[in-house]
Every structure is written in structure tokens, then in C-alpha cells.
C-alpha atoms as a PDB file:
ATOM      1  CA  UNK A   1       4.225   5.803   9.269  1.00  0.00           C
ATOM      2  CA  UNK A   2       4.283   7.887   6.817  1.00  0.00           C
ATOM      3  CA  UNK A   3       4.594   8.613   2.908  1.00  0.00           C
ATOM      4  CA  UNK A   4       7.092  10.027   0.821  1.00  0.00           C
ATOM      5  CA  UNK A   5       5.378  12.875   0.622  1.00  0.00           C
ATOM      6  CA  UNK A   6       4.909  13.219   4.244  1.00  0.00           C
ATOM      7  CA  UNK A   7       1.657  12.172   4.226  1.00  0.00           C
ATOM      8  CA  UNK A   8       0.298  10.519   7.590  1.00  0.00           C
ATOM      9  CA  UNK A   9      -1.076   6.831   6.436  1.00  0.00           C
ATOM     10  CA  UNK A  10      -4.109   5.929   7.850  1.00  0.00           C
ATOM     11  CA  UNK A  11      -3.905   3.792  10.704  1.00  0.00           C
ATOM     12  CA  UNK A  12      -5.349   0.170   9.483  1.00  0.00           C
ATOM     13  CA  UNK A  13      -3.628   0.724   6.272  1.00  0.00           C
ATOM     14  CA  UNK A  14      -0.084   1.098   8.267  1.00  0.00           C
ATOM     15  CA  UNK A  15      -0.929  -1.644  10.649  1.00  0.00           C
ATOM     16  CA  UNK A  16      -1.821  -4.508   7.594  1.00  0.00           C
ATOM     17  CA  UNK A  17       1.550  -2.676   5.625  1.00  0.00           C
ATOM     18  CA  UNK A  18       3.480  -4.214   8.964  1.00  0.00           C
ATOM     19  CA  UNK A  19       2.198  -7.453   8.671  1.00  0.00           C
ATOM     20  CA  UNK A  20       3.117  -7.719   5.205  1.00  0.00           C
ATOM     21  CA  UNK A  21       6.794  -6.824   4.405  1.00  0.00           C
ATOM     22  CA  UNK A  22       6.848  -7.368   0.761  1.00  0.00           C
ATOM     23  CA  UNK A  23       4.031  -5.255   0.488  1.00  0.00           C
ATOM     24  CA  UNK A  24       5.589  -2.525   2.820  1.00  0.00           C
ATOM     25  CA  UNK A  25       8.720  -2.784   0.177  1.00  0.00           C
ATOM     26  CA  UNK A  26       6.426  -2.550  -2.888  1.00  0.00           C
ATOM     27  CA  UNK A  27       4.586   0.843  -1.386  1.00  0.00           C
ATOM     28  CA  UNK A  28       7.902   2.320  -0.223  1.00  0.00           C
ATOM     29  CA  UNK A  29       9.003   1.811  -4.160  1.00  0.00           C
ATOM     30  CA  UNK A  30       6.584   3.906  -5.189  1.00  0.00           C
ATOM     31  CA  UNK A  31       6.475   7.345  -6.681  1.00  0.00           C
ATOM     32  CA  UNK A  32       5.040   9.802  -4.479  1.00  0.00           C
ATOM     33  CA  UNK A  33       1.708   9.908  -6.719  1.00  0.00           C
ATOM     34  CA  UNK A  34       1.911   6.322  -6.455  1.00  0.00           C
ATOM     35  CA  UNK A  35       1.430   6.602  -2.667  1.00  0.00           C
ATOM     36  CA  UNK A  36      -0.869   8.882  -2.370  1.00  0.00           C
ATOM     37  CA  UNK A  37      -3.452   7.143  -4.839  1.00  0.00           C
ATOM     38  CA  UNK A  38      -3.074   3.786  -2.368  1.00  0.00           C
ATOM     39  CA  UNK A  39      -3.214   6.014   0.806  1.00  0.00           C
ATOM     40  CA  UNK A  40      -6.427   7.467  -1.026  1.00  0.00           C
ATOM     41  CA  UNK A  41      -7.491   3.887  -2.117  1.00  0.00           C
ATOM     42  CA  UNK A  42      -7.021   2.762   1.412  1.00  0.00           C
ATOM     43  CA  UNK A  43      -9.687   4.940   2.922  1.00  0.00           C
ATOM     44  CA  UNK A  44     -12.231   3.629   1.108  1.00  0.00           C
ATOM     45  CA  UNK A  45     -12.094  -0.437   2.802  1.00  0.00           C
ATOM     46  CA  UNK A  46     -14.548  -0.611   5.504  1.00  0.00           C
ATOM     47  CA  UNK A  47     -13.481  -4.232   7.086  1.00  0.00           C
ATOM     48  CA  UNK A  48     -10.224  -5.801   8.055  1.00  0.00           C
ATOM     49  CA  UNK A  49     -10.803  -8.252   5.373  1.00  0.00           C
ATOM     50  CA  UNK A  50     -11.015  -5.882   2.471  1.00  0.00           C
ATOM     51  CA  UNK A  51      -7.754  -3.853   3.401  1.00  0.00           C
ATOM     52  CA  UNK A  52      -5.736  -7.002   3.819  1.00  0.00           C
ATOM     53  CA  UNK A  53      -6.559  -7.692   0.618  1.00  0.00           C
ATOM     54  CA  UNK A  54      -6.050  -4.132  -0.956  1.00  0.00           C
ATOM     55  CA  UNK A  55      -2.610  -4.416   1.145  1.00  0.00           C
ATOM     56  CA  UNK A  56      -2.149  -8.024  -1.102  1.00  0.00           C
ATOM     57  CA  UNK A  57      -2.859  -6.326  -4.154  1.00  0.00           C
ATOM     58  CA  UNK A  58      -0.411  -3.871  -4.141  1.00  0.00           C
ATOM     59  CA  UNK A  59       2.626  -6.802  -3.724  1.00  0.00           C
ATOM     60  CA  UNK A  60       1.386  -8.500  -6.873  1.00  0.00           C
ATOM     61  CA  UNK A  61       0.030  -5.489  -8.755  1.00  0.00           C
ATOM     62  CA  UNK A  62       4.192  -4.214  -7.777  1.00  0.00           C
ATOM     63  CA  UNK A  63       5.781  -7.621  -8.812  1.00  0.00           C
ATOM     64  CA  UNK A  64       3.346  -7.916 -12.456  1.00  0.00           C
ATOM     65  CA  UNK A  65       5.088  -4.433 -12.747  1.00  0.00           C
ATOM     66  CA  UNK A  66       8.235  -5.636 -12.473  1.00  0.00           C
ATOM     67  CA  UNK A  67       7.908  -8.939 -15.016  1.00  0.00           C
ATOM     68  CA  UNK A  68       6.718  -6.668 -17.461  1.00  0.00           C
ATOM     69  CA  UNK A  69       9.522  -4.762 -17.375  1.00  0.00           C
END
């Protein structure tokens, strides 16, 4: 999978993106810059636990967005 800039996405952030599909519509939403601070973010969770919940936080960080809009 990759970004709108092209950018590969690391494999375990991908993989919890898939299991999630309102969090796969809320990244692919996103500017490019966007992206490529959550690909960056994404590198940084060490355990399966801690990147499904980045993954979780980008759905409601995405739909806050969008009520305060």
C-alpha cells in the first residue's frame, strides 16, 4: 500500500489500516503532508497494541476534524 505521495507504508501500519476501514478512508483523505507525518508517526509504535491504537486515533482525530468544520 502505498501513499499519495508514493510513499511505501510500513508494513504493520498497512496491515492494522486493513482491519480498520474507516480509518483506511480517513488516511486516504489526507493531504500528502498529512500522510507522511502518520507514515512517520507510525514508525515509532513498537507493539501491536500501540499501532492499533495510533491506527484508532487517526479515525477520530479525522471525524473531530470534520465536526469542527
Amino acid at each position: 500500500m502505498m501513499s499519495k505521495s508514493g510513499n511505501e507504508l510500513p508494513i504493520n501500519f498497512a496491515l492494522e489500516l486493513a482491519t480498520d476501514l474507516d480509518a483506511m478512508d480517513a488516511f486516504a483523505e489526507m493531504s500528502e503532508n498529512e500522510q507522511q507525518n502518520c507514515i512517520d508517526e507510525s514508525r515509532r509504535m513498537n507493539t501491536k497494541q500501540e499501532m492499533h491504537e495510533y491506527v484508532a486515533s487517526i479515525k477520530k482525530s479525522t471525524s473531530n476534524r470534520k465536526l469542527h468544520t
